[in-house]
C-alpha atoms as a PDB file:
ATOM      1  CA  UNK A   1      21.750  97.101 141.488  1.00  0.00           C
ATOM      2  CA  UNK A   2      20.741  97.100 145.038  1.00  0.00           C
ATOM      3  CA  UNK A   3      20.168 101.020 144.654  1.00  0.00           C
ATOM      4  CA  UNK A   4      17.837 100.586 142.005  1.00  0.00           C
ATOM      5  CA  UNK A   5      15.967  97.767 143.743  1.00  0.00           C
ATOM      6  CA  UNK A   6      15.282  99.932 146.670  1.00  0.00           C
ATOM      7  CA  UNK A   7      14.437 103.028 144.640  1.00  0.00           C
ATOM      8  CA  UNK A   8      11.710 100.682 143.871  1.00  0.00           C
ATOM      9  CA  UNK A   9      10.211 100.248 146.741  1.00  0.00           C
ATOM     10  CA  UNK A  10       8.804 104.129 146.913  1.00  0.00           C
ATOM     11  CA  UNK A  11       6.619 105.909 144.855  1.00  0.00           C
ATOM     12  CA  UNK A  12       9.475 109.051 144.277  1.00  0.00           C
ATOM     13  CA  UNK A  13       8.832 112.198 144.357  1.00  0.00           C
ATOM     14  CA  UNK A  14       9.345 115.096 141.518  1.00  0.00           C
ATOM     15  CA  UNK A  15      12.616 116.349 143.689  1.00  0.00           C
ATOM     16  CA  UNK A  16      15.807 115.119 144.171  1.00  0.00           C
ATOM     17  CA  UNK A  17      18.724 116.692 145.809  1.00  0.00           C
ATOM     18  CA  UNK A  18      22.454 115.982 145.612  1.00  0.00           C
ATOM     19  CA  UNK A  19      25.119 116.895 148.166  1.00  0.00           C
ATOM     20  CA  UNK A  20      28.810 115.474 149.270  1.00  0.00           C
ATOM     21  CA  UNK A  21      29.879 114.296 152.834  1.00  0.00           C
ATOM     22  CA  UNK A  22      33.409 113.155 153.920  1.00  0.00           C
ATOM     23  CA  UNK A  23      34.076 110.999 156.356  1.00  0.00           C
ATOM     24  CA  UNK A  24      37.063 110.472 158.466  1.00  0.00           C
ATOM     25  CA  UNK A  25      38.241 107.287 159.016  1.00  0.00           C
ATOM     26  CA  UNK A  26      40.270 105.102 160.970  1.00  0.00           C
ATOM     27  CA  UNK A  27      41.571 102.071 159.874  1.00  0.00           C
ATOM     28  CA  UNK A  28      40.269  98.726 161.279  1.00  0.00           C
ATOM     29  CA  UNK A  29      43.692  96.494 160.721  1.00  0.00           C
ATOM     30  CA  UNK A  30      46.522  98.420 161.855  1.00  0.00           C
ATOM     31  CA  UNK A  31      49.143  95.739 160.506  1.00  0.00           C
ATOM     32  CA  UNK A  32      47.274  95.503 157.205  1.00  0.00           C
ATOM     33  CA  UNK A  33      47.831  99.285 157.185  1.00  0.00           C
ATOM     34  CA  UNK A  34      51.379  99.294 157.851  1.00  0.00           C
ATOM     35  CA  UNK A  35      52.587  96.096 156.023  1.00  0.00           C
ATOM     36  CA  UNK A  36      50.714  97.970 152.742  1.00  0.00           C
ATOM     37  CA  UNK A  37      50.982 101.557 153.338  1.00  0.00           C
ATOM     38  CA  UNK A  38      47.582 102.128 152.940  1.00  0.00           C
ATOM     39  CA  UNK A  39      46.732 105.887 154.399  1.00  0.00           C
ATOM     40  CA  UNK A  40      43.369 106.788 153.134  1.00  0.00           C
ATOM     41  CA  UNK A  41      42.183 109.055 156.027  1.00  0.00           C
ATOM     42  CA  UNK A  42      38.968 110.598 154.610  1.00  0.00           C
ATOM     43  CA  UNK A  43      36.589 109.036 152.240  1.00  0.00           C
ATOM     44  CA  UNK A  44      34.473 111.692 150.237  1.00  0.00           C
ATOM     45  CA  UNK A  45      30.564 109.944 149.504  1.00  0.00           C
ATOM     46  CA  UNK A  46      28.207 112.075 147.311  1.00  0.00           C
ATOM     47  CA  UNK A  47      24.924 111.209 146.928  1.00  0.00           C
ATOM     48  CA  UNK A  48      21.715 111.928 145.045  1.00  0.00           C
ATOM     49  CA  UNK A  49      18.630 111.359 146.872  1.00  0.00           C
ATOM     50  CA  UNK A  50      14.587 111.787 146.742  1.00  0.00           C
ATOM     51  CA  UNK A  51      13.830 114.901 149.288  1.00  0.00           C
ATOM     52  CA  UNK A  52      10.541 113.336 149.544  1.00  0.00           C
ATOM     53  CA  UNK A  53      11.221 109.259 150.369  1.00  0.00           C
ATOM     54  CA  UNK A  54      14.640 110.065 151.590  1.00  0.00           C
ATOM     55  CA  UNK A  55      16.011 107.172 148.805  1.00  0.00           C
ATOM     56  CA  UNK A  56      19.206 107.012 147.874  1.00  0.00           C
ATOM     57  CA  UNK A  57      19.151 107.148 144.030  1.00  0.00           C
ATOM     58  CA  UNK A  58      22.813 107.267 143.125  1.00  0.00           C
ATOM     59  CA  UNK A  59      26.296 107.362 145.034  1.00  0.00           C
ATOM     60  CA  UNK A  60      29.715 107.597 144.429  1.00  0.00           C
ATOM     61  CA  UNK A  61      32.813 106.813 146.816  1.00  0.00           C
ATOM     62  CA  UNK A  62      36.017 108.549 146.506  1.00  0.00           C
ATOM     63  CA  UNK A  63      39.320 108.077 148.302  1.00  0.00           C
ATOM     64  CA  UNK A  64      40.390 111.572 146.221  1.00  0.00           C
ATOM     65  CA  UNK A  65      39.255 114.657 146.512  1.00  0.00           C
ATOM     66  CA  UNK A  66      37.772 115.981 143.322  1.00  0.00           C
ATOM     67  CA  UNK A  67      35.799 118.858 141.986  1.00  0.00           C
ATOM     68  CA  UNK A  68      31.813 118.741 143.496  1.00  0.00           C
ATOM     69  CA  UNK A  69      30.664 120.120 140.069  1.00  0.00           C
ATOM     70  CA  UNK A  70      32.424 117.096 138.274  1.00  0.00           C
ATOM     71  CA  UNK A  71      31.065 114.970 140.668  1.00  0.00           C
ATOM     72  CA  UNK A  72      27.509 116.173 140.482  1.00  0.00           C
ATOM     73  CA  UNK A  73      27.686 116.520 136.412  1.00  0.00           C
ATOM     74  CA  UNK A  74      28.596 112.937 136.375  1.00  0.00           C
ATOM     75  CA  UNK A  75      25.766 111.880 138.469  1.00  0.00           C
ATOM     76  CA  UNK A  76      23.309 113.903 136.617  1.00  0.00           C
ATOM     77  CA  UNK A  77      24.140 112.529 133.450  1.00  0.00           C
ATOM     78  CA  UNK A  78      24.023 108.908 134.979  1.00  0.00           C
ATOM     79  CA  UNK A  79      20.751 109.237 136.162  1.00  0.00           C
ATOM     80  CA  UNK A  80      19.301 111.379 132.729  1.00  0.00           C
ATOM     81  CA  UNK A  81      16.774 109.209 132.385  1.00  0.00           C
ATOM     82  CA  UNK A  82      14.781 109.804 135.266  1.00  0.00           C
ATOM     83  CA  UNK A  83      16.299 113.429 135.764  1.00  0.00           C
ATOM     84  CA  UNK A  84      13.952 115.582 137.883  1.00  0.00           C
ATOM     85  CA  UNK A  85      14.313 119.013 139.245  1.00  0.00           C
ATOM     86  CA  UNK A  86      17.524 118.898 140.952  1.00  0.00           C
ATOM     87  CA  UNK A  87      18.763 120.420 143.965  1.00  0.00           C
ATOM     88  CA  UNK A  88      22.867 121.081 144.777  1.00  0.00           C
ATOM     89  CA  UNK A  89      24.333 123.612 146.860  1.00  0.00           C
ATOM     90  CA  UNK A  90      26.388 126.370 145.478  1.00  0.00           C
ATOM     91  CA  UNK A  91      30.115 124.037 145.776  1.00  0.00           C
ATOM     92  CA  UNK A  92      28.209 121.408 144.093  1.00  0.00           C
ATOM     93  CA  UNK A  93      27.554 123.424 140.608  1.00  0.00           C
ATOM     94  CA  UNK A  94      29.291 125.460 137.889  1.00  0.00           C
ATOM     95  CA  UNK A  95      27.728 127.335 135.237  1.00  0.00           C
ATOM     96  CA  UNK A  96      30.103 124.836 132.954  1.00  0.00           C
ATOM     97  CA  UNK A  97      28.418 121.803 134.451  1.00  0.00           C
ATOM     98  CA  UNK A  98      24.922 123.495 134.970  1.00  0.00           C
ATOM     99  CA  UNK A  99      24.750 124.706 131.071  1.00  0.00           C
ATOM    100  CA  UNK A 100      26.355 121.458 129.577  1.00  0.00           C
ATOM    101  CA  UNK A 101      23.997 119.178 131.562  1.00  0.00           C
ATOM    102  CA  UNK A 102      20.890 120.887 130.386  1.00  0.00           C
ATOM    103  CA  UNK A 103      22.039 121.922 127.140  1.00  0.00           C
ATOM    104  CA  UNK A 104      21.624 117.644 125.916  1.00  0.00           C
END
């Protein structure tokens, strides 16, 4: 809800571009940790932004490391509605996921 709220606030602009980032991560309560063996180490956050306003339209959070074109094929259809031209990087697409997101 928040992400749509703030998408709001800017006029957006006919591009948007999605792309995956991990981040490593430490955790913050050691004994928490340890008392629940807990040992996420990386958390993988893809996004789907305006080039233009620099808004983030969509994200997703992952403690697992899945396949980008799933990812981005899920986001796409998500956002369908309001689909523009999209941009991805070549780990971010299939011609699976390319072909069934613009074949609907």
């Amino acid at each position: 809800m928040l992400l749509r709220q703030s998408e709001q606030l800017h006029d957006l602009s006919e591009h948007a571009a999605i792309d995956a980032t991990f981040y490593g991560r430490d955790c913050t309560n050691h004994h928490y940790c340890k008392r629940t063996n807990y040992q996420v180490q990386t958390l993988k956050i893809t996004k789907l932004v305006d080039t233009a306003t620099q808004s983030v339209l969509d994200l997703h959070c992952s403690t697992t490391l899945g396949a980008n074109a799933d990812l981005c094929e899920q986001i796409a259809r998500q956002n369908a509605s309001d689909l523009r031209p999209l941009a991805a990087d070549k780990g971010m697409t299939s011609n699976n996921s390319v072909n069934s997101i613009f074949a609907n």
